[in-house]
C-alpha atoms as a PDB file:
ATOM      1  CA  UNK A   1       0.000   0.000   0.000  1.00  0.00           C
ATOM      2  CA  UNK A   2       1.380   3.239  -0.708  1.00  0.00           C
ATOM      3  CA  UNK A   3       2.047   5.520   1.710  1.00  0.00           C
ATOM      4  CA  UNK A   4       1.914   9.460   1.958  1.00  0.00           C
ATOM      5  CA  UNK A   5       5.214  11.196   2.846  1.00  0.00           C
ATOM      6  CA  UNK A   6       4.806  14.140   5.168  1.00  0.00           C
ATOM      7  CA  UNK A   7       8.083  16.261   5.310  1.00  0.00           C
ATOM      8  CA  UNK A   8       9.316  20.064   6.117  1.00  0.00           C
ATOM      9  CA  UNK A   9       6.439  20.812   8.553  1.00  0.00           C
ATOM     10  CA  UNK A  10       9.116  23.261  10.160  1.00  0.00           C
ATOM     11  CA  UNK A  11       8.856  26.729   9.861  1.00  0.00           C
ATOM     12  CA  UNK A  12      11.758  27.972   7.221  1.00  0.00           C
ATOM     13  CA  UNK A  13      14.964  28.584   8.500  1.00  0.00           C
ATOM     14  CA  UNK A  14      17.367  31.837   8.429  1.00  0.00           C
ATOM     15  CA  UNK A  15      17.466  33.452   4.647  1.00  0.00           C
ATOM     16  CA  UNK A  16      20.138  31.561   1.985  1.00  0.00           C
ATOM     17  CA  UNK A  17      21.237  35.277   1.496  1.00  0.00           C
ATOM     18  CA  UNK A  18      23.098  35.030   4.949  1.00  0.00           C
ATOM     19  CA  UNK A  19      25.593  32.022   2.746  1.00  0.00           C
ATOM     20  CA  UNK A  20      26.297  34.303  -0.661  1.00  0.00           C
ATOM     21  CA  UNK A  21      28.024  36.704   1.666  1.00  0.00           C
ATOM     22  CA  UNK A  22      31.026  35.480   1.494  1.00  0.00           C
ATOM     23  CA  UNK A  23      31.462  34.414  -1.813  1.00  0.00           C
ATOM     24  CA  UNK A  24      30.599  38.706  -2.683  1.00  0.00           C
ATOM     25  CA  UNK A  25      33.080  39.689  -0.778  1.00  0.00           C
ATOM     26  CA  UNK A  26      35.800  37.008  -2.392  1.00  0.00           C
ATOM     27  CA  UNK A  27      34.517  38.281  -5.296  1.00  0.00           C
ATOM     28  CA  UNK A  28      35.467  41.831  -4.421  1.00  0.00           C
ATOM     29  CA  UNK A  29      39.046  41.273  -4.425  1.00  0.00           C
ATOM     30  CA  UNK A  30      38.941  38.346  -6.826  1.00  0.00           C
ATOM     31  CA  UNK A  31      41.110  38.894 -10.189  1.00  0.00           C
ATOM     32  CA  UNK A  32      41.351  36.224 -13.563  1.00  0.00           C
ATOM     33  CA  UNK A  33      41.044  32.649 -12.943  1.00  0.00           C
ATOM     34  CA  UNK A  34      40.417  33.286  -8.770  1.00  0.00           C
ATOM     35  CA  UNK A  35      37.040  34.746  -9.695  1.00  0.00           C
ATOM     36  CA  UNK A  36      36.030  32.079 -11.828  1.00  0.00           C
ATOM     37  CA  UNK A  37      37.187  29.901  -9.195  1.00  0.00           C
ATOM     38  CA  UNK A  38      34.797  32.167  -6.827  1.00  0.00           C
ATOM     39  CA  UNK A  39      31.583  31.394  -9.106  1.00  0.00           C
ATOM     40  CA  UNK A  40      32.611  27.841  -9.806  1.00  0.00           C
ATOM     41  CA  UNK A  41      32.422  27.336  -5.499  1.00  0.00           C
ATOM     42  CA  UNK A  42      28.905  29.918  -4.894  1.00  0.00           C
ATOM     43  CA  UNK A  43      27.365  27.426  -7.985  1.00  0.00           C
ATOM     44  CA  UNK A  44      28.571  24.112  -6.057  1.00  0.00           C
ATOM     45  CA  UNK A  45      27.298  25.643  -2.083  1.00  0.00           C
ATOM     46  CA  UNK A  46      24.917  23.420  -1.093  1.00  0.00           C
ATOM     47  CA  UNK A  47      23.588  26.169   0.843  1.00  0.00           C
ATOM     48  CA  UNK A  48      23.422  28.763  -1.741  1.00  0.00           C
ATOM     49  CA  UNK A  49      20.430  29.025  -3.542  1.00  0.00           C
ATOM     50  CA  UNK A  50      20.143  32.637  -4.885  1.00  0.00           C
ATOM     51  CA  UNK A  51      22.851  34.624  -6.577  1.00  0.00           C
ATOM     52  CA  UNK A  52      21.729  37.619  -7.174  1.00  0.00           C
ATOM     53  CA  UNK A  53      23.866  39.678  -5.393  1.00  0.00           C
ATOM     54  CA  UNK A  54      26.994  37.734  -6.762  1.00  0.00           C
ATOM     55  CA  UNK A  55      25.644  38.278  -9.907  1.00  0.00           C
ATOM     56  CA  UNK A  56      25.557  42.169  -9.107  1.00  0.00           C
ATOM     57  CA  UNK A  57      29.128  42.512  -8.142  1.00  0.00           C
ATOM     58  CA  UNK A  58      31.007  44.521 -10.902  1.00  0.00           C
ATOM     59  CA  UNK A  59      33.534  41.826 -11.241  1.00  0.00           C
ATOM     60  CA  UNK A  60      31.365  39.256 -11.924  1.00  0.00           C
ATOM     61  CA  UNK A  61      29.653  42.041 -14.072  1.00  0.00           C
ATOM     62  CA  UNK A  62      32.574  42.486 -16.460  1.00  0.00           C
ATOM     63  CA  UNK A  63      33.008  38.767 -16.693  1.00  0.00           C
ATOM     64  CA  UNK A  64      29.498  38.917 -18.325  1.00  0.00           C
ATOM     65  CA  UNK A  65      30.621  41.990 -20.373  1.00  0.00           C
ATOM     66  CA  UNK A  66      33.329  40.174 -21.674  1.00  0.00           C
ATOM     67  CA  UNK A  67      35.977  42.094 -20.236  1.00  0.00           C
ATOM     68  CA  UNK A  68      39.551  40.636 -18.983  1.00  0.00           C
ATOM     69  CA  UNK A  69      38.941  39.821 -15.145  1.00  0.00           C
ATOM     70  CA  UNK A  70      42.463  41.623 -14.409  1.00  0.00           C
ATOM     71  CA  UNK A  71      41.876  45.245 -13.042  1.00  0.00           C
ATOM     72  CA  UNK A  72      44.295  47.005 -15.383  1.00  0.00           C
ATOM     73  CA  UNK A  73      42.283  46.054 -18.234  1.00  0.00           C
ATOM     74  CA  UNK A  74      38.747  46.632 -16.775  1.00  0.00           C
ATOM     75  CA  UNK A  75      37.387  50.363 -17.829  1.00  0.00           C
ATOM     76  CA  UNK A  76      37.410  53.013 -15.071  1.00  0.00           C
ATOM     77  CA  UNK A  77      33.857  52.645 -14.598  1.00  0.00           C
ATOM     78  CA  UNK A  78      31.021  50.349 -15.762  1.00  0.00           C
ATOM     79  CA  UNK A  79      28.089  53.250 -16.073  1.00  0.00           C
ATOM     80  CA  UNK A  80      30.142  55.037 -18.773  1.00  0.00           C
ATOM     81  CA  UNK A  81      29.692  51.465 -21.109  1.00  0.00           C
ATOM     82  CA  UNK A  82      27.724  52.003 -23.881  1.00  0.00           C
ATOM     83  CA  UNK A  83      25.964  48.658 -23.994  1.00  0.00           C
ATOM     84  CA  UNK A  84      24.288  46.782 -21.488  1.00  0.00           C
ATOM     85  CA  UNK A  85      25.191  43.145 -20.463  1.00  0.00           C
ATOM     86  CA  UNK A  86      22.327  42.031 -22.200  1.00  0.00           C
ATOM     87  CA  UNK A  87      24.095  42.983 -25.508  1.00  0.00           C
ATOM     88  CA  UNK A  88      27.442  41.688 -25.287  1.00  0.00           C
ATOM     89  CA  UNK A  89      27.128  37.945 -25.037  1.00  0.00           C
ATOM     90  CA  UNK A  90      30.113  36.739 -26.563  1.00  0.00           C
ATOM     91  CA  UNK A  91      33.453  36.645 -24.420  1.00  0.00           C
ATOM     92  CA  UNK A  92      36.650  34.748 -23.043  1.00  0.00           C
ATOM     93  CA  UNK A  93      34.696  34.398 -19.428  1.00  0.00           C
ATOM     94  CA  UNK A  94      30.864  34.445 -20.821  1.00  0.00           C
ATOM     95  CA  UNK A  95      30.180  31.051 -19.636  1.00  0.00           C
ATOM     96  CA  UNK A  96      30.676  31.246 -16.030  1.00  0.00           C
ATOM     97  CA  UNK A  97      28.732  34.682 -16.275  1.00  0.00           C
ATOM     98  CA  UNK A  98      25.702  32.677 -17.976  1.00  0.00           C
ATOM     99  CA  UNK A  99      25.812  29.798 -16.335  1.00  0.00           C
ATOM    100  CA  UNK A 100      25.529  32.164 -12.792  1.00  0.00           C
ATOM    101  CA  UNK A 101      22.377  33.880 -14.553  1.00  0.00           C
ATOM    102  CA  UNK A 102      21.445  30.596 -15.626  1.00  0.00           C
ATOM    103  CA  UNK A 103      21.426  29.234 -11.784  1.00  0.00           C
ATOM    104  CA  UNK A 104      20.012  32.778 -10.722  1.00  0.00           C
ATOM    105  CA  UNK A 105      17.093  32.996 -13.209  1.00  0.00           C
ATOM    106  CA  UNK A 106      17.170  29.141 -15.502  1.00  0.00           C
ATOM    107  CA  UNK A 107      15.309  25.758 -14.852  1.00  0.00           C
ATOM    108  CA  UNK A 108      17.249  22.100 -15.788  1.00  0.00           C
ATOM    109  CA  UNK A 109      15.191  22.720 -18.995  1.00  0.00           C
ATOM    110  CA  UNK A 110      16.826  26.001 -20.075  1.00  0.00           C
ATOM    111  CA  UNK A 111      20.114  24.068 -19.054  1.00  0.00           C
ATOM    112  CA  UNK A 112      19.709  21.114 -21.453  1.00  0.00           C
ATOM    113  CA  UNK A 113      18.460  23.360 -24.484  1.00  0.00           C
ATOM    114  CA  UNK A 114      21.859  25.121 -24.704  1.00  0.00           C
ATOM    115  CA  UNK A 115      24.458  23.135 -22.742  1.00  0.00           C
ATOM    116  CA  UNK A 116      27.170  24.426 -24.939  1.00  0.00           C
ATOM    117  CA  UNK A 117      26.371  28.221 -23.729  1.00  0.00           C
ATOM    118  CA  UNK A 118      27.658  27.223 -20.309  1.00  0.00           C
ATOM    119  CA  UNK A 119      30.141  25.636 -18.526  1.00  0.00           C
ATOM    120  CA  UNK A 120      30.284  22.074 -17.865  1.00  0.00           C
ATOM    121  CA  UNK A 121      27.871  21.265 -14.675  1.00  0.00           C
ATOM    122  CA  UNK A 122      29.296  19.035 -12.039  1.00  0.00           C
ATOM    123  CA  UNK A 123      27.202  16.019 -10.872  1.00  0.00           C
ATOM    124  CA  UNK A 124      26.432  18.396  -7.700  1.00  0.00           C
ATOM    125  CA  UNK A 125      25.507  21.024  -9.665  1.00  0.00           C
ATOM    126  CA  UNK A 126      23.115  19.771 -12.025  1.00  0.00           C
ATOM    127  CA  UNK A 127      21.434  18.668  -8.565  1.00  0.00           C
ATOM    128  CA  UNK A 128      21.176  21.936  -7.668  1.00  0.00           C
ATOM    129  CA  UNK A 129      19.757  22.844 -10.972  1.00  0.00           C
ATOM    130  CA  UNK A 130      17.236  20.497 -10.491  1.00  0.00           C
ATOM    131  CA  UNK A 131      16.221  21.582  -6.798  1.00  0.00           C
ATOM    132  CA  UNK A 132      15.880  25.329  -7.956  1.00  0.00           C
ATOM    133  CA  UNK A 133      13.483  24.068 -11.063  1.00  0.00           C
ATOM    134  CA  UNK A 134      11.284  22.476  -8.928  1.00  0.00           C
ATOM    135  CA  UNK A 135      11.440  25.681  -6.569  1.00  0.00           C
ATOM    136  CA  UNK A 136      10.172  27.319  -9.477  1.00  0.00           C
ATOM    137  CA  UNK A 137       7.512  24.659 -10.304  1.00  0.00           C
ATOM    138  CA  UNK A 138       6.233  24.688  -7.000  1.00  0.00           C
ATOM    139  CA  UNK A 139       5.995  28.857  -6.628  1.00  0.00           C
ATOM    140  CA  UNK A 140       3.756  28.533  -9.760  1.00  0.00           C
ATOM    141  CA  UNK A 141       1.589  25.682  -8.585  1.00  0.00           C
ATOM    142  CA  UNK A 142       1.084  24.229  -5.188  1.00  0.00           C
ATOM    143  CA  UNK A 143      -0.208  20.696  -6.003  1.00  0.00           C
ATOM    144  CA  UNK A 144       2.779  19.276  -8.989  1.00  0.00           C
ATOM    145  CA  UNK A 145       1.720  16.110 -10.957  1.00  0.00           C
ATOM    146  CA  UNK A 146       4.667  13.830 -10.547  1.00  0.00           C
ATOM    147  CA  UNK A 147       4.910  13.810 -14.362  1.00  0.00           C
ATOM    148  CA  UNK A 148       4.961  17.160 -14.448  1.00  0.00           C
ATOM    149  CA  UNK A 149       8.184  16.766 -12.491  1.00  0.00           C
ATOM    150  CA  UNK A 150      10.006  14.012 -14.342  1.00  0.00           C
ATOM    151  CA  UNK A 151       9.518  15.768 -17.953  1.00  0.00           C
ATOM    152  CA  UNK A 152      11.194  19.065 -16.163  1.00  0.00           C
ATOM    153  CA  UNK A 153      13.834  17.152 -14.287  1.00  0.00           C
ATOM    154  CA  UNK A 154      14.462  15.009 -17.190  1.00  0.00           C
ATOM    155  CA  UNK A 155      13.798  12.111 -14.845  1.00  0.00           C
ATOM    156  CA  UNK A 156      12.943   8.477 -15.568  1.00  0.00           C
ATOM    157  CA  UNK A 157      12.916   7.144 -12.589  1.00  0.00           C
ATOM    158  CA  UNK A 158       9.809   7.741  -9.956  1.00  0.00           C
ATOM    159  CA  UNK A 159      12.074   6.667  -7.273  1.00  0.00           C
ATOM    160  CA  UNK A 160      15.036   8.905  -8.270  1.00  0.00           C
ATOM    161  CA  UNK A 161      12.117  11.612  -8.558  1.00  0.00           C
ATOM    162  CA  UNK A 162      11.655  11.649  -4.915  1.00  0.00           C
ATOM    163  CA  UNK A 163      15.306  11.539  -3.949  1.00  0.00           C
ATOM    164  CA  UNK A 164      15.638  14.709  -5.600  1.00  0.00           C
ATOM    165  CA  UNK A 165      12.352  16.155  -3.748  1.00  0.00           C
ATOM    166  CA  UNK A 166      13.170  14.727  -0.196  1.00  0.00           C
ATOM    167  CA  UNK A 167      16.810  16.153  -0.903  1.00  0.00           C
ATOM    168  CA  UNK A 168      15.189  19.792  -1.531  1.00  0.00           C
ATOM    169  CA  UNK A 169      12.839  19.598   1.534  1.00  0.00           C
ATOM    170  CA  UNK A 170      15.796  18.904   3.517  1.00  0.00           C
ATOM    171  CA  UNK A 171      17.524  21.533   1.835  1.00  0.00           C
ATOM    172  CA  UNK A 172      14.930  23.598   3.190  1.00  0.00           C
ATOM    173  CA  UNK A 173      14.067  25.273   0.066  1.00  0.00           C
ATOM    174  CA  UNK A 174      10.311  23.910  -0.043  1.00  0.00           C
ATOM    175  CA  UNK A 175       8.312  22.337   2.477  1.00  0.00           C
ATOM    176  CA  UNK A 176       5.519  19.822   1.418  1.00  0.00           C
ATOM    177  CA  UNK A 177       3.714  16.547   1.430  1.00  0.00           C
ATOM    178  CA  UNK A 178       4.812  13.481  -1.410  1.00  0.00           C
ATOM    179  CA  UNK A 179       1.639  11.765  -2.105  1.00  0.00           C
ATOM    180  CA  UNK A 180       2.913   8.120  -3.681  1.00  0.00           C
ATOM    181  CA  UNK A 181      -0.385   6.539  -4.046  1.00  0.00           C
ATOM    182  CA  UNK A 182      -1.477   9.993  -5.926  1.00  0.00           C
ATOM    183  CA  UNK A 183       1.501  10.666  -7.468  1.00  0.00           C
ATOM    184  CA  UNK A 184       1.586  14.498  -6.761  1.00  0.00           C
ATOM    185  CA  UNK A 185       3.842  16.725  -4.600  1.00  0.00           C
ATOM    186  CA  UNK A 186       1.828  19.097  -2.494  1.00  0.00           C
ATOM    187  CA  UNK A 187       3.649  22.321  -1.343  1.00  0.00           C
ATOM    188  CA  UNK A 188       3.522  24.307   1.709  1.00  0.00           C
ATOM    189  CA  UNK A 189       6.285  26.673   1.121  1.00  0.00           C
ATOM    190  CA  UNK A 190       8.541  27.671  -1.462  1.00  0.00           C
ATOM    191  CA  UNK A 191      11.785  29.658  -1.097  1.00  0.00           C
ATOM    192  CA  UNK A 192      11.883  32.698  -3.391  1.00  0.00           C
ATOM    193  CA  UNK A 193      14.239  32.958  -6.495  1.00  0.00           C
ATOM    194  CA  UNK A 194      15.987  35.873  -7.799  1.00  0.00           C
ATOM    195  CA  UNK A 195      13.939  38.552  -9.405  1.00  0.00           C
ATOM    196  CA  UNK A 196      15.616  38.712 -13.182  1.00  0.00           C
ATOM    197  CA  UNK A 197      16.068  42.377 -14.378  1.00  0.00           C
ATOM    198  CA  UNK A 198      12.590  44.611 -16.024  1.00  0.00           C
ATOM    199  CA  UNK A 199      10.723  42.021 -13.953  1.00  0.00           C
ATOM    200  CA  UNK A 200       9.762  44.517 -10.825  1.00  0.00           C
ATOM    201  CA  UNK A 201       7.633  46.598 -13.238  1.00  0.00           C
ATOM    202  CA  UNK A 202       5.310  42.935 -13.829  1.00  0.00           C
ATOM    203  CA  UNK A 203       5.165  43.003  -9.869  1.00  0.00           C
ATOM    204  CA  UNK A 204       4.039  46.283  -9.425  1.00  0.00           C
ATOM    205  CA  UNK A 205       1.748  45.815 -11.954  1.00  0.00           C
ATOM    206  CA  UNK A 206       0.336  42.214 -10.564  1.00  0.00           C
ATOM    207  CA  UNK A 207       0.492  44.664  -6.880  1.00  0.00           C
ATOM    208  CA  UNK A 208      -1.318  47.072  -8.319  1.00  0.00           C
ATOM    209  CA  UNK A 209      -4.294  44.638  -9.748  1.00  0.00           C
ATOM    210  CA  UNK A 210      -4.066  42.861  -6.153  1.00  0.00           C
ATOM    211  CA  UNK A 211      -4.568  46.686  -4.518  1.00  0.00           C
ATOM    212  CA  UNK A 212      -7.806  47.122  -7.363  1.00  0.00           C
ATOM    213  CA  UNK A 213      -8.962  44.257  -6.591  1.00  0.00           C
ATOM    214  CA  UNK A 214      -8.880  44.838  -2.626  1.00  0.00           C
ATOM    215  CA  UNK A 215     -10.611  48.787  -3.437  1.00  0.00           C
ATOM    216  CA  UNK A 216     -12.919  47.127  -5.421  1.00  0.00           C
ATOM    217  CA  UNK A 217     -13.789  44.330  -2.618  1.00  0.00           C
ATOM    218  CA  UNK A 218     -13.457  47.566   0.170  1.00  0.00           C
ATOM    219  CA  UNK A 219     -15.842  49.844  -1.810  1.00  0.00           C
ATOM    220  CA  UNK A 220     -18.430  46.730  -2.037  1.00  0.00           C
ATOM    221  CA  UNK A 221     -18.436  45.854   1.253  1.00  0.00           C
ATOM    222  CA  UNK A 222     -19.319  49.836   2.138  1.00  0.00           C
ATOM    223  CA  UNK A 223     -22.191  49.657   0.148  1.00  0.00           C
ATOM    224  CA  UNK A 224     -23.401  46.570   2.135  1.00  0.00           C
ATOM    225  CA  UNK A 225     -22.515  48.098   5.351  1.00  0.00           C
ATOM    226  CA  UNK A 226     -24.756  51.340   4.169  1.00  0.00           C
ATOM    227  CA  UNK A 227     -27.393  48.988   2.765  1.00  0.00           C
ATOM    228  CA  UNK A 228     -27.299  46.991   6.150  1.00  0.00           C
ATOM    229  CA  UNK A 229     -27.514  50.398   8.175  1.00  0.00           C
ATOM    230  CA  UNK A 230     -30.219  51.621   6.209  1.00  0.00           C
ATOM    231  CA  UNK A 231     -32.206  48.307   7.030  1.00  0.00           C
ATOM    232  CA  UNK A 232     -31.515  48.725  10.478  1.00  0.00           C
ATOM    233  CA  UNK A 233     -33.321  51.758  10.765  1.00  0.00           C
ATOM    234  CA  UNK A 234     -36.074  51.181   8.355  1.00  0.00           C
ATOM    235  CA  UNK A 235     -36.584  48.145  11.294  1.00  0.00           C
ATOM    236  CA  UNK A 236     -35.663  50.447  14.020  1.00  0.00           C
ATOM    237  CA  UNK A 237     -38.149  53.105  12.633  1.00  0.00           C
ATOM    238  CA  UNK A 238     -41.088  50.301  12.004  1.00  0.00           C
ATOM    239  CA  UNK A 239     -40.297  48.769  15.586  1.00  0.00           C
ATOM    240  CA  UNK A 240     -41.288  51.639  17.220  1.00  0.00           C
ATOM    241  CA  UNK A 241     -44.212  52.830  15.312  1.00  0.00           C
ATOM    242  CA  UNK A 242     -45.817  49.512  16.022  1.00  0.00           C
ATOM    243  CA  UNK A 243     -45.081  49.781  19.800  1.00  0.00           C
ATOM    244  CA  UNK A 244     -46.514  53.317  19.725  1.00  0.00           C
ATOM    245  CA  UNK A 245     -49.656  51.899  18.003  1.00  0.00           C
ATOM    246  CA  UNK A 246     -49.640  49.368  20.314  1.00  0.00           C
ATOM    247  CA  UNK A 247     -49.666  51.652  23.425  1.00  0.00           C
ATOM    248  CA  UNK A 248     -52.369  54.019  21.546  1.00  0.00           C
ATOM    249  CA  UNK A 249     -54.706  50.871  21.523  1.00  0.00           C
ATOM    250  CA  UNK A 250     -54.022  49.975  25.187  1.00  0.00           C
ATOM    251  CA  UNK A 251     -55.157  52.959  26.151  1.00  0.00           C
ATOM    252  CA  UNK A 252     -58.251  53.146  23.931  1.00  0.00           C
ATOM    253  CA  UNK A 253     -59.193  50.086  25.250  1.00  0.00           C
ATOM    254  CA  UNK A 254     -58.934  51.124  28.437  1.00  0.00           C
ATOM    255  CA  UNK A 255     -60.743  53.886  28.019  1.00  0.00           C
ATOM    256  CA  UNK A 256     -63.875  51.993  26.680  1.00  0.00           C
ATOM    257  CA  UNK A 257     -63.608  49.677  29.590  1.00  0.00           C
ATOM    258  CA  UNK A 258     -63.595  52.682  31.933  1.00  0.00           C
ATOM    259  CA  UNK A 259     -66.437  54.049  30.346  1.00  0.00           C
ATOM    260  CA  UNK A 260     -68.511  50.672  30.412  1.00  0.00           C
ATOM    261  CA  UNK A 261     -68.116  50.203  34.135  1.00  0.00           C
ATOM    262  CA  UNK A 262     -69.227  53.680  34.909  1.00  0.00           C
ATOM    263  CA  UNK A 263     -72.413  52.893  32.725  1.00  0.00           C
ATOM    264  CA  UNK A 264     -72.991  50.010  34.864  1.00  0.00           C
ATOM    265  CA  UNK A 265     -72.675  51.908  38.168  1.00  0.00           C
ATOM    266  CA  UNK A 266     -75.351  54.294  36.734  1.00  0.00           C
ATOM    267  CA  UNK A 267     -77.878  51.602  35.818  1.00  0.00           C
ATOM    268  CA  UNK A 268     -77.872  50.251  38.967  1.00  0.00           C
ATOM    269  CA  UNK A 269     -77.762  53.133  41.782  1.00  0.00           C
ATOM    270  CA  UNK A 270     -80.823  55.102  39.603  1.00  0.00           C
ATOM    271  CA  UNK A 271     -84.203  55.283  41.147  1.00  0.00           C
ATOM    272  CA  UNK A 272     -86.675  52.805  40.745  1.00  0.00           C
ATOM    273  CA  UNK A 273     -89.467  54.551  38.454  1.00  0.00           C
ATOM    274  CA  UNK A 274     -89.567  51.906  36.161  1.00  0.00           C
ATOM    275  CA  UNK A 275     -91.590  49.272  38.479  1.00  0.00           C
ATOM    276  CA  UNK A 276     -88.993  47.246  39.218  1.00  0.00           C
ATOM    277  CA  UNK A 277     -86.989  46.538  42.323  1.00  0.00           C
ATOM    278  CA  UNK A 278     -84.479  48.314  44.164  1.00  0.00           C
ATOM    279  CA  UNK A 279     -81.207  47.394  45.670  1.00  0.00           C
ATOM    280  CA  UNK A 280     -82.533  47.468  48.600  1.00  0.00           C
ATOM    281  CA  UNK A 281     -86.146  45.835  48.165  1.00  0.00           C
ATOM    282  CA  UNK A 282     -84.094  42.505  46.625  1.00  0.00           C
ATOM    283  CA  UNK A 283     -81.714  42.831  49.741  1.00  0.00           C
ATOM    284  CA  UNK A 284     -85.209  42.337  51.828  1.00  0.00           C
ATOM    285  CA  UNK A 285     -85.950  38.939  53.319  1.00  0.00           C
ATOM    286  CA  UNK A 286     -89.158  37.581  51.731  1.00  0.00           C
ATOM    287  CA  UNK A 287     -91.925  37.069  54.609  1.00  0.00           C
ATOM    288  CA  UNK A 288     -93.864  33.664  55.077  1.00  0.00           C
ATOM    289  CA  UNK A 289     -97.756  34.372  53.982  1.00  0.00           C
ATOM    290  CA  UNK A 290    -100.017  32.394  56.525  1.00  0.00           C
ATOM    291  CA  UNK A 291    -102.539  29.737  55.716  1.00  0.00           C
ATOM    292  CA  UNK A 292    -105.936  31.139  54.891  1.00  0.00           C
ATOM    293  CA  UNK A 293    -107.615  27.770  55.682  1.00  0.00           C
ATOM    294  CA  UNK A 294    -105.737  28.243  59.200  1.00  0.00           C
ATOM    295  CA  UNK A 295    -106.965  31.670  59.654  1.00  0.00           C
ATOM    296  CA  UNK A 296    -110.746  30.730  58.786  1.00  0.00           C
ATOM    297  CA  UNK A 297    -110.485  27.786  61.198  1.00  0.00           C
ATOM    298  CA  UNK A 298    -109.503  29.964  64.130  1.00  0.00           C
END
């Protein structure tokens, strides 16, 4: 029976920022085959798993460029180049500068397109590669078909599959759940990749729908809260016109029964003109007549 794998419940640990640190600053004061040496070591960290900031550096910026790594042949200053990195791709170092974009911005995919555009990927590496394309899989989607993973990986091998996975959850670069009998990796958390350059302005723009969106949801819910108050009141309002009618027809009712008693008091204290019997008369004992026969007899 299969069974489901439940693995990085943990919260996520200290940023992988904190480990490129030192690999800038050897890249400072790194010159020619040193700094190649520096990119080669930052792409083979197994705790390093952004580069952003290495790939930032002006040294490994003129590597990109194509200039000679050795400071007397570097210009004075990189913002007086004509051209952007962008469009100077060919150069002695280029490789090592693509292949750290590549690991910065690239999937396994993007690597086996082009493998001649970079430098040759050690075994440890290309397992890196593979962790950070399934760090991009799983910021995209939350629940990845297994096959979905093997065709990205380049994977044949379900049970090689899940090496890789359990390696990145320990890794602590995504946290999640590795249904077997389902065949689908369900994510918790994914650690963030680089941002590539020109991409801020599609953030700010998805930011900007999200804060539309939440004016649009704000404005709505004012318009029920009016509605609701309005309803209140129209209750309110009806509430106490019924317990005013309510109290008017107490009181006319008591009225009328005030008035019928008093009617009732007069009918029966009047004087007897009519014929009929007093108060007083009915209040009388009724005497015993005697027997005429009795009477006679005597």
């Amino acid at each position: 029976m299969a069974q489901d794998m439940l693995l990085g419940n943990e919260e996520p640990s200290k940023s992988k920022e904190t480990f490129l640190e030192k690999f800038c600053v050897l890249a400072k004061s790194a010159i020619g085959a040193a700094l190649l040496d520096v990119i080669r070591q930052a792409l083979e960290a197994p705790n390093v798993f952004v580069f952003g900031e290495l790939l930032a550096e002006p040294s490994v910026v003129q590597v990109g460029l194509g200039y000679p790594t050795y400071p007397a042949m570097r210009p004075y200053n990189l913002s007086y180049f004509p051209f952007p990195p962008s469009q100077l791709k060919d150069g002695p170092d280029a490789k090592h500068y693509d292949t750290l974009d590549l690991f910065a911005y690239g999937t396994y995919k993007d690597y086996r397109a082009q493998p001649e555009k970079f430098i040759e990927l050690s075994p440890a590496m290309q397992k890196k590669l593979q962790h950070l394309t399934i760090v991009s899989l799983a910021i995209k989607a939350k629940s990845i078909p297994y096959a979905l993973l093997l065709s990205e990986l380049e994977i044949d091998n379900v049970r090689h599959l899940e090496d890789i996975i359990i390696e990145a959850i320990y890794a602590d670069i995504i946290h999640g759940k590795l249904f077997q009998n389902t065949r689908v990796l369900e994510v918790d958390y994914a650690q963030g990749r680089d941002i590539p350059p020109g991409y801020t302005c599609q953030i700010v723009e998805t930011l900007q729908a999200w804060v539309n969106s939440c004016d649009t949801v704000s404005n709505c819910i004012e318009m029920q809260i009016k509605f609701a108050n309005a309803e209140k009141s129209k209750r309110m309002m009806n509430k106490e016109r019924v317990e005013q009618d309510l109290i008017n027809l107490k009181k006319v009712l008591k009225s009328q029964a005030s008035d019928s008693d008093e009617s009732m008091q007069i009918d029966t204290h009047g004087p007897g003109t009519s014929g009929g019997l007093g108060q007083s008369d009915l209040r009388k004992k009724p005497t015993k007549l005697r027997n005429p026969r009795s009477t006679a007899g005597g």
